[in-house]
C-alpha atoms as a PDB file:
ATOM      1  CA  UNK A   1     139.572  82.648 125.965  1.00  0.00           C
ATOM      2  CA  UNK A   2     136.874  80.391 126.642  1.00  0.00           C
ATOM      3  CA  UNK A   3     135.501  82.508 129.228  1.00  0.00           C
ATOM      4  CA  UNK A   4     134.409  86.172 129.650  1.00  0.00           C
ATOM      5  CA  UNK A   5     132.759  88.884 131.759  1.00  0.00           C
ATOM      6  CA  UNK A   6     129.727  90.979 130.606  1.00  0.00           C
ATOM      7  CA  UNK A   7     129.388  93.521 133.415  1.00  0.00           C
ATOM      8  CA  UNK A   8     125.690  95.558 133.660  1.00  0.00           C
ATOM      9  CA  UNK A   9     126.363  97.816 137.443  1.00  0.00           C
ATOM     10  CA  UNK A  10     126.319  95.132 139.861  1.00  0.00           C
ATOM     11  CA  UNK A  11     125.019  92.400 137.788  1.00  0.00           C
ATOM     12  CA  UNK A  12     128.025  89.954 136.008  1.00  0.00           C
ATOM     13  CA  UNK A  13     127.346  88.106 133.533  1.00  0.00           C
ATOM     14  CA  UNK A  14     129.696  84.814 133.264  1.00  0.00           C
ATOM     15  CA  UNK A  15     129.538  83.360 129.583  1.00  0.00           C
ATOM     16  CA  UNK A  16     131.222  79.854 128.879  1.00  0.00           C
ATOM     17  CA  UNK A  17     132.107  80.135 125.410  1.00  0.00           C
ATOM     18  CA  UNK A  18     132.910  76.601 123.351  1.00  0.00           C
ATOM     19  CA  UNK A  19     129.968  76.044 121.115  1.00  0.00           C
ATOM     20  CA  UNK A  20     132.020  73.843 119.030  1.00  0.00           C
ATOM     21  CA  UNK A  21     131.881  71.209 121.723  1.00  0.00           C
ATOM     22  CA  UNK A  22     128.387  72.363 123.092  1.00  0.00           C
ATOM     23  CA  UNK A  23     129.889  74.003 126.193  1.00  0.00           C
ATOM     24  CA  UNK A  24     131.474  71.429 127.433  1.00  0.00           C
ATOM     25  CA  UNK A  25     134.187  71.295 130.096  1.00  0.00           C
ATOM     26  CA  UNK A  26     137.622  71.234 129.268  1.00  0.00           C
ATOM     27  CA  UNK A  27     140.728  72.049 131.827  1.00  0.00           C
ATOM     28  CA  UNK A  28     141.111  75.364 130.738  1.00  0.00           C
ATOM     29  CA  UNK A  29     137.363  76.607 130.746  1.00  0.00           C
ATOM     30  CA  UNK A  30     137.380  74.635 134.640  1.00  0.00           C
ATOM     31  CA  UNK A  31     139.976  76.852 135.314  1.00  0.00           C
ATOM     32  CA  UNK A  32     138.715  80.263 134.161  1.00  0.00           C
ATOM     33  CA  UNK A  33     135.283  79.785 134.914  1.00  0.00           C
ATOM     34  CA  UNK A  34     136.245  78.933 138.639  1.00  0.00           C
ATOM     35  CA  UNK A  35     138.907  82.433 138.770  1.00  0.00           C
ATOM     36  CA  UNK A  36     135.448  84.268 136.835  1.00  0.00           C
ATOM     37  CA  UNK A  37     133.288  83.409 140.219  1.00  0.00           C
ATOM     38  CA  UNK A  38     136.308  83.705 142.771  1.00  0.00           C
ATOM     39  CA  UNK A  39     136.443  87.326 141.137  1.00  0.00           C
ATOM     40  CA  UNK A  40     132.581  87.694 141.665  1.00  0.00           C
ATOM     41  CA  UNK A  41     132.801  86.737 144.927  1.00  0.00           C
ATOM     42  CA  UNK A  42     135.747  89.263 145.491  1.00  0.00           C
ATOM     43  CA  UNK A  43     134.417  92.293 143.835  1.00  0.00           C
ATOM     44  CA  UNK A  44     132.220  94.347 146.404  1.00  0.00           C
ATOM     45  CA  UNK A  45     130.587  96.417 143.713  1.00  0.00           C
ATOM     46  CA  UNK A  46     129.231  92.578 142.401  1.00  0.00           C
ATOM     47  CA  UNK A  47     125.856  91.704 143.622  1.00  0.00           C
ATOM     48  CA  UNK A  48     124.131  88.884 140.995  1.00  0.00           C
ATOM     49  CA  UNK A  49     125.765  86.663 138.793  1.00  0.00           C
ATOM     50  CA  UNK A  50     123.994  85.241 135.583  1.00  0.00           C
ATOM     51  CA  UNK A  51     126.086  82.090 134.563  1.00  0.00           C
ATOM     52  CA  UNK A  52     125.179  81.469 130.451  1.00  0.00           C
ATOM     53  CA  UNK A  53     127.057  79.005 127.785  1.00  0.00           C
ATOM     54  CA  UNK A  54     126.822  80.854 124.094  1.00  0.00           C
ATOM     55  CA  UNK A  55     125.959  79.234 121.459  1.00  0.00           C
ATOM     56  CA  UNK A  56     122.599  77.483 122.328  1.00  0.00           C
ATOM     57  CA  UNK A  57     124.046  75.188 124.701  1.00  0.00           C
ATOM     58  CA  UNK A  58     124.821  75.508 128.649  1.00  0.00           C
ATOM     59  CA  UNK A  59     127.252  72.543 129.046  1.00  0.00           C
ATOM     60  CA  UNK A  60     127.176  69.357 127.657  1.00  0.00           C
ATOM     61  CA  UNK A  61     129.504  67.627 130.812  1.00  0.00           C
ATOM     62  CA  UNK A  62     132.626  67.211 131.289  1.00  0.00           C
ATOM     63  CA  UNK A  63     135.103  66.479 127.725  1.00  0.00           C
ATOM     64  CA  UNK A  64     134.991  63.288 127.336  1.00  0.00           C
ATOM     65  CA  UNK A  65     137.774  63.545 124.724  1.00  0.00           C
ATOM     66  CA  UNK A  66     139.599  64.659 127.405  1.00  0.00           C
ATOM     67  CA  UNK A  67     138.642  62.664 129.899  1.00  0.00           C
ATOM     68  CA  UNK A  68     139.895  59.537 127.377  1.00  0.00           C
ATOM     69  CA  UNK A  69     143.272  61.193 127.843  1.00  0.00           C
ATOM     70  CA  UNK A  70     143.322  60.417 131.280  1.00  0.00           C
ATOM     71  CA  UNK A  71     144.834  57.488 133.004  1.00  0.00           C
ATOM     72  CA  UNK A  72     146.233  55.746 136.185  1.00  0.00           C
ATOM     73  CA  UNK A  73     144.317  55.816 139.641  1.00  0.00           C
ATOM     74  CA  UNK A  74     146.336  59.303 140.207  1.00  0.00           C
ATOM     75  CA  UNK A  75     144.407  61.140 137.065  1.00  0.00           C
ATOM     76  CA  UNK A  76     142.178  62.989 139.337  1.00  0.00           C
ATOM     77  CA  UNK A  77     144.144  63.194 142.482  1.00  0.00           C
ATOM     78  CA  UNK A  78     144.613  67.162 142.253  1.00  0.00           C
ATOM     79  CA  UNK A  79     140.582  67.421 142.720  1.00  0.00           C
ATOM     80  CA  UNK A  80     140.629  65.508 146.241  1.00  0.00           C
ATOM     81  CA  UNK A  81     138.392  67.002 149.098  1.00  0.00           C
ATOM     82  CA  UNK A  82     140.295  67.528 152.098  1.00  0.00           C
ATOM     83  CA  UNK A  83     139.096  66.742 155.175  1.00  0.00           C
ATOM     84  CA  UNK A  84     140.151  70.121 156.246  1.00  0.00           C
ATOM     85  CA  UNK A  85     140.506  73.282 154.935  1.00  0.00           C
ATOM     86  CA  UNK A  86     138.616  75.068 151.638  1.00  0.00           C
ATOM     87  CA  UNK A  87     138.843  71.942 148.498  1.00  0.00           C
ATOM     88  CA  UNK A  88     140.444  72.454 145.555  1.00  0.00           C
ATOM     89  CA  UNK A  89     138.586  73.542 141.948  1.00  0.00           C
ATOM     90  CA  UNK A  90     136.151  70.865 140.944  1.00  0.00           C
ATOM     91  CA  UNK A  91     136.239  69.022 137.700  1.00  0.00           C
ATOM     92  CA  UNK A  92     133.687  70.935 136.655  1.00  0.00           C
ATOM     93  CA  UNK A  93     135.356  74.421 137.730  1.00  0.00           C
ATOM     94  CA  UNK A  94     133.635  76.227 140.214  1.00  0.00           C
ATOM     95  CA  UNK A  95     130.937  73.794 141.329  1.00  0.00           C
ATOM     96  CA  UNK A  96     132.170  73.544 144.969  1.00  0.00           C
ATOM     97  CA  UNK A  97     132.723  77.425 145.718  1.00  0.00           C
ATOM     98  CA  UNK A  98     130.336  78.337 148.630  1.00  0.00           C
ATOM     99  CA  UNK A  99     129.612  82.309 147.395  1.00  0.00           C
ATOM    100  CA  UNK A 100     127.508  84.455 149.544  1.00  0.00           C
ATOM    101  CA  UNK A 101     126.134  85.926 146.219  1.00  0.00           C
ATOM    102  CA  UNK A 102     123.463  84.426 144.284  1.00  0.00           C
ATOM    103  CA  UNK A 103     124.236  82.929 140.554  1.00  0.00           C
ATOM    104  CA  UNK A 104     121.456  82.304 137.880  1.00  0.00           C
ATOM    105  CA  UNK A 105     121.782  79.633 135.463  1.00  0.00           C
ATOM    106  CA  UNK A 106     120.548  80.764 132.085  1.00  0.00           C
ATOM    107  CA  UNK A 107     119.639  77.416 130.085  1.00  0.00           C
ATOM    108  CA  UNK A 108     119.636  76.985 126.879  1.00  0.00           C
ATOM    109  CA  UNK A 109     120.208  73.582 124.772  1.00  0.00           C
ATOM    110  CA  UNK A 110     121.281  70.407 127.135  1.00  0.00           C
ATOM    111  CA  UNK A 111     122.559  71.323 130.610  1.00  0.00           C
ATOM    112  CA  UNK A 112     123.670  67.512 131.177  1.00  0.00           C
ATOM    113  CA  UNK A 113     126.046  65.307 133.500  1.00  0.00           C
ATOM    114  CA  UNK A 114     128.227  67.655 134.656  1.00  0.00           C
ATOM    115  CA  UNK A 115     126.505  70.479 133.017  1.00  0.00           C
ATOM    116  CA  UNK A 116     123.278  69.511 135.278  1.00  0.00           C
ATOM    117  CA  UNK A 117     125.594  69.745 138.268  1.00  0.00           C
ATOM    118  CA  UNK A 118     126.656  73.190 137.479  1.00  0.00           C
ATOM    119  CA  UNK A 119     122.942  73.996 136.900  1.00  0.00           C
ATOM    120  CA  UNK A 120     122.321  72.698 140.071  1.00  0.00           C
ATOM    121  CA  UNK A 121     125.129  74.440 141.874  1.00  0.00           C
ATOM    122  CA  UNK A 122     123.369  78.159 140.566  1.00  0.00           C
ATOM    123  CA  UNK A 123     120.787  79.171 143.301  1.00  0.00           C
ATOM    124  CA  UNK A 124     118.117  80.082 140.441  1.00  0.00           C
ATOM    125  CA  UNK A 125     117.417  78.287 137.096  1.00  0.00           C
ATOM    126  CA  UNK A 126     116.195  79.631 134.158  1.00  0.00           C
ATOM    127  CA  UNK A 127     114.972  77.316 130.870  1.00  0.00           C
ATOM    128  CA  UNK A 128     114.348  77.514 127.558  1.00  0.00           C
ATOM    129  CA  UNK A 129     111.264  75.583 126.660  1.00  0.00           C
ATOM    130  CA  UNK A 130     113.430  73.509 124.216  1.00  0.00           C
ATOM    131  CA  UNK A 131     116.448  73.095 126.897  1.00  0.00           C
ATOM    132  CA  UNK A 132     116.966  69.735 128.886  1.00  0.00           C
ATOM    133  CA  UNK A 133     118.684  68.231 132.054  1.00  0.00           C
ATOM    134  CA  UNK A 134     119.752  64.320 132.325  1.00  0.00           C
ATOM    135  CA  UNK A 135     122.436  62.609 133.852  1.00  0.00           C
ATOM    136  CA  UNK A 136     123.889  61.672 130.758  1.00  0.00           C
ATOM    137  CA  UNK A 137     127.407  60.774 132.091  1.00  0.00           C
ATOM    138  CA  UNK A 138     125.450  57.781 133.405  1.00  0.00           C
ATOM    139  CA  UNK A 139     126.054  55.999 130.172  1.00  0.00           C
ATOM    140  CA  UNK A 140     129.377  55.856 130.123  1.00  0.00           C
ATOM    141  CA  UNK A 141     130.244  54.805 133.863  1.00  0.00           C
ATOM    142  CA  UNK A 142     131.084  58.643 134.967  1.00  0.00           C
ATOM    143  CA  UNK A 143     130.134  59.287 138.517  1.00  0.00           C
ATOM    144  CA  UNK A 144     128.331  62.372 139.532  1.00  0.00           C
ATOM    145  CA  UNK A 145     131.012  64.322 141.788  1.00  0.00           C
ATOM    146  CA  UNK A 146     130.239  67.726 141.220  1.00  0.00           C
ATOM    147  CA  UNK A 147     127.735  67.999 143.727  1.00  0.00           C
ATOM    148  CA  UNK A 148     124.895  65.838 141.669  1.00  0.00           C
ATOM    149  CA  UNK A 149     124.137  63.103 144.336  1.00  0.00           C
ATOM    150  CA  UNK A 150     124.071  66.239 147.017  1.00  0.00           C
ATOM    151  CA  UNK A 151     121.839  69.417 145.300  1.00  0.00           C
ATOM    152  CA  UNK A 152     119.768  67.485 143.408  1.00  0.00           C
ATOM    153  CA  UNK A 153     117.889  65.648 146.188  1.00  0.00           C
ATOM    154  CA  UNK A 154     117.830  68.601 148.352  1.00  0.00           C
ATOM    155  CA  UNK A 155     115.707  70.483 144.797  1.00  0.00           C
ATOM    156  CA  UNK A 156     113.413  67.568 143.846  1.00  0.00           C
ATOM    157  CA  UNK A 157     113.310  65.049 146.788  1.00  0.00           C
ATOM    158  CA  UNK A 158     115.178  61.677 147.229  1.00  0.00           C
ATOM    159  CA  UNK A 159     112.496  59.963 144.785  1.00  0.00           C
ATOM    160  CA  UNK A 160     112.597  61.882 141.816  1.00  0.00           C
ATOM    161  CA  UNK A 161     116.215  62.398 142.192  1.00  0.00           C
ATOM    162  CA  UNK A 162     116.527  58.704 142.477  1.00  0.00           C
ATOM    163  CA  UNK A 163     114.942  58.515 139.570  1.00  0.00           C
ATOM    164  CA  UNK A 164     116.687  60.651 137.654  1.00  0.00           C
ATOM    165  CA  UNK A 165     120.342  59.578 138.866  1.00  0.00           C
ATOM    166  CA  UNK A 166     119.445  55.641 138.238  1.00  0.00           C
ATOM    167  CA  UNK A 167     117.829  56.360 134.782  1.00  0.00           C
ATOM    168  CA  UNK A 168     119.735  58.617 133.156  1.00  0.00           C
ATOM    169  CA  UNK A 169     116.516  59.930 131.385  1.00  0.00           C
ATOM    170  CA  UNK A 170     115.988  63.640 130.064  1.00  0.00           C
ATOM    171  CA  UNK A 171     114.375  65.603 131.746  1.00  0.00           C
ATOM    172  CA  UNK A 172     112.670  68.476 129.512  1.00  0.00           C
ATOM    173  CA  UNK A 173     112.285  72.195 130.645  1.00  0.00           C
ATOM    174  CA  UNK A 174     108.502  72.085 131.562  1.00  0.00           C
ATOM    175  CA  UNK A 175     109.325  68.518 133.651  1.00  0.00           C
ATOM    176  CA  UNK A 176     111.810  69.896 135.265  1.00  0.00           C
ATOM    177  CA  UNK A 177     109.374  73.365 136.319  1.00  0.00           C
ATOM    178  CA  UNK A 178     106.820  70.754 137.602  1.00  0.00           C
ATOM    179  CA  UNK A 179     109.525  68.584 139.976  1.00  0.00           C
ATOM    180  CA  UNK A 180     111.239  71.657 140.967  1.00  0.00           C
ATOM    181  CA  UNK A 181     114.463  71.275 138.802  1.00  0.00           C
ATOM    182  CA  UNK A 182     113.954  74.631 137.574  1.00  0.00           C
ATOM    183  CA  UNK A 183     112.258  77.903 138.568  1.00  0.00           C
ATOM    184  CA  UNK A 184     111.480  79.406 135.236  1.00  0.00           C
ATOM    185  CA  UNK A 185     110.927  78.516 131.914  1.00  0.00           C
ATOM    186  CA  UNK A 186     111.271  80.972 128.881  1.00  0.00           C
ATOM    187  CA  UNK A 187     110.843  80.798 125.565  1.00  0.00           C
ATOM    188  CA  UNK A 188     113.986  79.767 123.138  1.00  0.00           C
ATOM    189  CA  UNK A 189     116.010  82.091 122.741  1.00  0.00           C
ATOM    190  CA  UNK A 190     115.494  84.469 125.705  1.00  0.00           C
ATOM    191  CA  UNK A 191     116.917  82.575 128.749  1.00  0.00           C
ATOM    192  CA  UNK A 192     119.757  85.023 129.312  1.00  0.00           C
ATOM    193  CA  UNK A 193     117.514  88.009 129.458  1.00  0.00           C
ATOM    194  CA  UNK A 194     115.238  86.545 132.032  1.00  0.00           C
ATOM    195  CA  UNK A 195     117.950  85.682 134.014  1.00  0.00           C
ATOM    196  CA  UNK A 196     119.694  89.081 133.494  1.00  0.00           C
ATOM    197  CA  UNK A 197     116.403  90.963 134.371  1.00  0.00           C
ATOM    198  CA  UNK A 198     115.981  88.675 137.436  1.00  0.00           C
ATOM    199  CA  UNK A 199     119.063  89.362 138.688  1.00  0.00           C
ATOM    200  CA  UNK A 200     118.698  93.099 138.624  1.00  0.00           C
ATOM    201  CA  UNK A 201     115.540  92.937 140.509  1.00  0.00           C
ATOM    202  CA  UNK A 202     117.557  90.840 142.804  1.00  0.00           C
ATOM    203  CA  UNK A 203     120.653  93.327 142.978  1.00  0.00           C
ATOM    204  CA  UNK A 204     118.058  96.625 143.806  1.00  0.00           C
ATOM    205  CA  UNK A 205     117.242  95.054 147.057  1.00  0.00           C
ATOM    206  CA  UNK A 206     119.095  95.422 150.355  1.00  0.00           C
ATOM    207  CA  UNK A 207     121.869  93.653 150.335  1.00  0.00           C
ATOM    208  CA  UNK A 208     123.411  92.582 153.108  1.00  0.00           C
ATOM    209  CA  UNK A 209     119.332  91.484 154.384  1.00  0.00           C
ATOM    210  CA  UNK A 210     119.037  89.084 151.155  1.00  0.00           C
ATOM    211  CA  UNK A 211     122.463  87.335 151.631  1.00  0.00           C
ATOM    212  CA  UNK A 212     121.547  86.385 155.360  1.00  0.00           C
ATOM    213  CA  UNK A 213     118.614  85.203 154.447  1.00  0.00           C
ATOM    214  CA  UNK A 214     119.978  83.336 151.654  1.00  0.00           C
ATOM    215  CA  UNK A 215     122.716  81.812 153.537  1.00  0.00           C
ATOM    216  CA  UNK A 216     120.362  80.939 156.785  1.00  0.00           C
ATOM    217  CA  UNK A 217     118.398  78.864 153.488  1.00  0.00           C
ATOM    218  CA  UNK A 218     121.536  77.358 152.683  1.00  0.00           C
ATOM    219  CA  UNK A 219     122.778  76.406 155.748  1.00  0.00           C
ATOM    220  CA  UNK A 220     119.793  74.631 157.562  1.00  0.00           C
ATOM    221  CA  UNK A 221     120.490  71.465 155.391  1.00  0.00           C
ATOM    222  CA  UNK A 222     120.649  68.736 158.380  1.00  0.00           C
ATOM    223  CA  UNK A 223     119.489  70.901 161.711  1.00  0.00           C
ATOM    224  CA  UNK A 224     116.835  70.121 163.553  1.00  0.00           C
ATOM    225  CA  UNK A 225     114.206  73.355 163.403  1.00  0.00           C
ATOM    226  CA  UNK A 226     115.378  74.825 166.583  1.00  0.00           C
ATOM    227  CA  UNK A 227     118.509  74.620 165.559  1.00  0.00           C
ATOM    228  CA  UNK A 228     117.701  76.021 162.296  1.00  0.00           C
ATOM    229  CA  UNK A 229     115.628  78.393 163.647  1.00  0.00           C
ATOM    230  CA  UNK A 230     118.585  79.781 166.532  1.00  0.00           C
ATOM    231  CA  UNK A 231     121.219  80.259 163.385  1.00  0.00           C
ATOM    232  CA  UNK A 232     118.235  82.074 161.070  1.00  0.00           C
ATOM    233  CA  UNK A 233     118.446  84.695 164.328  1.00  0.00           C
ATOM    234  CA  UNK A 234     121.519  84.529 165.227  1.00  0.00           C
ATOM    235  CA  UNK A 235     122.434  85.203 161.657  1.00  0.00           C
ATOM    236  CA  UNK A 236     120.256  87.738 160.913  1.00  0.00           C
ATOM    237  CA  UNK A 237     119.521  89.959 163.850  1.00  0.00           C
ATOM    238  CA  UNK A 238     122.058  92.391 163.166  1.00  0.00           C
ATOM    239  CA  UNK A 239     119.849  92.874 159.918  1.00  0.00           C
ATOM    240  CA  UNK A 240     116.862  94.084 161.763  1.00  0.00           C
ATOM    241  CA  UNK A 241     118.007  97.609 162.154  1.00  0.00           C
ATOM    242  CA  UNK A 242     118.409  97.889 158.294  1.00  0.00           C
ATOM    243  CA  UNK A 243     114.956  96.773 158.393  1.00  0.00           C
ATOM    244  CA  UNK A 244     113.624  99.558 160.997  1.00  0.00           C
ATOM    245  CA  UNK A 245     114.773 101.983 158.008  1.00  0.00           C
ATOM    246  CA  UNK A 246     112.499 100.294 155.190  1.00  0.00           C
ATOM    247  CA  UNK A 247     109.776 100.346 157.536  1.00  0.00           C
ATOM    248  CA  UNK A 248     110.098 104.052 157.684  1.00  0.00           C
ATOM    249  CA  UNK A 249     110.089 103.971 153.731  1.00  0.00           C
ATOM    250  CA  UNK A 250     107.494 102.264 154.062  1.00  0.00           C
ATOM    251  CA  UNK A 251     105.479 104.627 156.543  1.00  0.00           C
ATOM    252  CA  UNK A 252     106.615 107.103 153.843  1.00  0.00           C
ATOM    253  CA  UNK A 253     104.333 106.231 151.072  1.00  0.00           C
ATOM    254  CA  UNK A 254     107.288 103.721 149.177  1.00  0.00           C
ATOM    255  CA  UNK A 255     106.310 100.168 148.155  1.00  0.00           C
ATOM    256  CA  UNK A 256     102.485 100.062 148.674  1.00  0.00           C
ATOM    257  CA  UNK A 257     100.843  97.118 147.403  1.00  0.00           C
ATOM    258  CA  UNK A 258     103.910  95.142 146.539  1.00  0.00           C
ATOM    259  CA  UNK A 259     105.116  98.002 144.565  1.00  0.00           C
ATOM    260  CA  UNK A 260     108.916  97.643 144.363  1.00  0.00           C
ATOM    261  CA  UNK A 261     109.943  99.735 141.819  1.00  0.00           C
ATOM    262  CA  UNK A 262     110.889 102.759 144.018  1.00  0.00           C
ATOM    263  CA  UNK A 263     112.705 101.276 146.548  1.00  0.00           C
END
């Protein structure tokens, strides 16, 4: 199998496993690595994913060996987006799942074309200082369709992503820290501890609380700020007796000065 689990409590680790072809997307990897996050999403004892390729690469795009299989105007016609209903497993696997769960990208090595858009589909992103981003598939007349054209704006801005998406140019980890393309950027060799230690700090907090605020961060793509601001409260009220208890906590000595290792 391509694809595997790594469980640490309620942190998963999902590891794409083809170093042979630098990570890079075949059918069957598409497949599993899309069932790995469904099963993620499922699993109420699952809190953080960290999403890692082994082998010092995260994913080089989609197989172009076989994508030069393909043929016919009908190649792709299982991956349409409905106009209704939940759409079908990407290309790329998993890249239009809408989890209420954060996922870290661990990067290591190239995380190009399709590879960026799974990077970019990952709420967090952590890079070596010798890993890189680009849309690569640009060379070849490959479209961006796993959500490229859509996150990537909404990280960096329409400029810089314009740039990027028309130029085709790497982008190198400490680039990509300054534009916003990336959160964190680690040493070579250690991306998939970071990301594993960030998402236990992540998984000790109060659940439910961090998902609506992640999904009110999510979701305000396109409102107005009153509108935004009515679904952050309307999504996150019920939330606010949850909070009433930390407060108490906190009234109890816990979490002084930004302390949050006894929470």
């Amino acid at each position: 199998m391509s694809v595997r689990i790594e469980k640490d409590g309620a942190v998963w680790t999902v590891i794409h496993s083809r170093p042979e072809a630098r990570n890079a997307m075949d059918p069957e990897s598409a497949a599993s690595l899309y069932d790995a996050f469904r099963a993620f999403e499922a699993d109420d004892s699952a809190g953080v994913a960290v999403f890692w390729g082994q082998g010092g690469a995260f994913c080089a795009g989609w197989d172009l060996k076989h994508a030069a299989a393909l043929s016919g105007a009908g190649a792709l016609n299982s991956f349409d987006f409905p106009d209704e209903g939940e759409p079908p497993m990407a290309t790329m696997g998993p890249s239009r799942l809408e989890l209420s769960k954060p996922v870290i990208a661990a990067v290591a090595g190239p995380a190009v074309a399709g590879g960026m858009e799974l990077a970019l589909w990952c709420d967090l992103r952590v890079m070596e200082e010798t890993a890189f981003m680009g849309v690569y598939c640009r060379r070849w007349g490959i479209p961006l369709i796993d959500g490229g054209t859509v996150r990537l704006p909404r990280l960096v801005g329409e400029g810089r992503a314009m740039d990027l998406v028309l130029t085709a140019r790497r982008v190198d980890a400490n680039e990509a820290l300054a534009i916003g393309l990336c959160e964190y950027v680690v040493p070579q060799g250690e991306a998939r501890q970071r990301a594993e230690a960030l998402a236990r700090d992540i998984a000790r907090f109060p659940q439910s609380c961090m998902r609506a605020d992640r999904r009110s961060v999510r979701a305000q793509h396109g409102l107005s700020e009153r509108e935004a601001l009515r679904q952050e409260w309307r999504g996150s009220k019920a939330e606010v007796a949850g909070g009433v208890e930390g407060a108490v906590k906190f009234a109890g000595g816990k979490g002084r000065g930004g302390d949050f290792r006894d929470i």
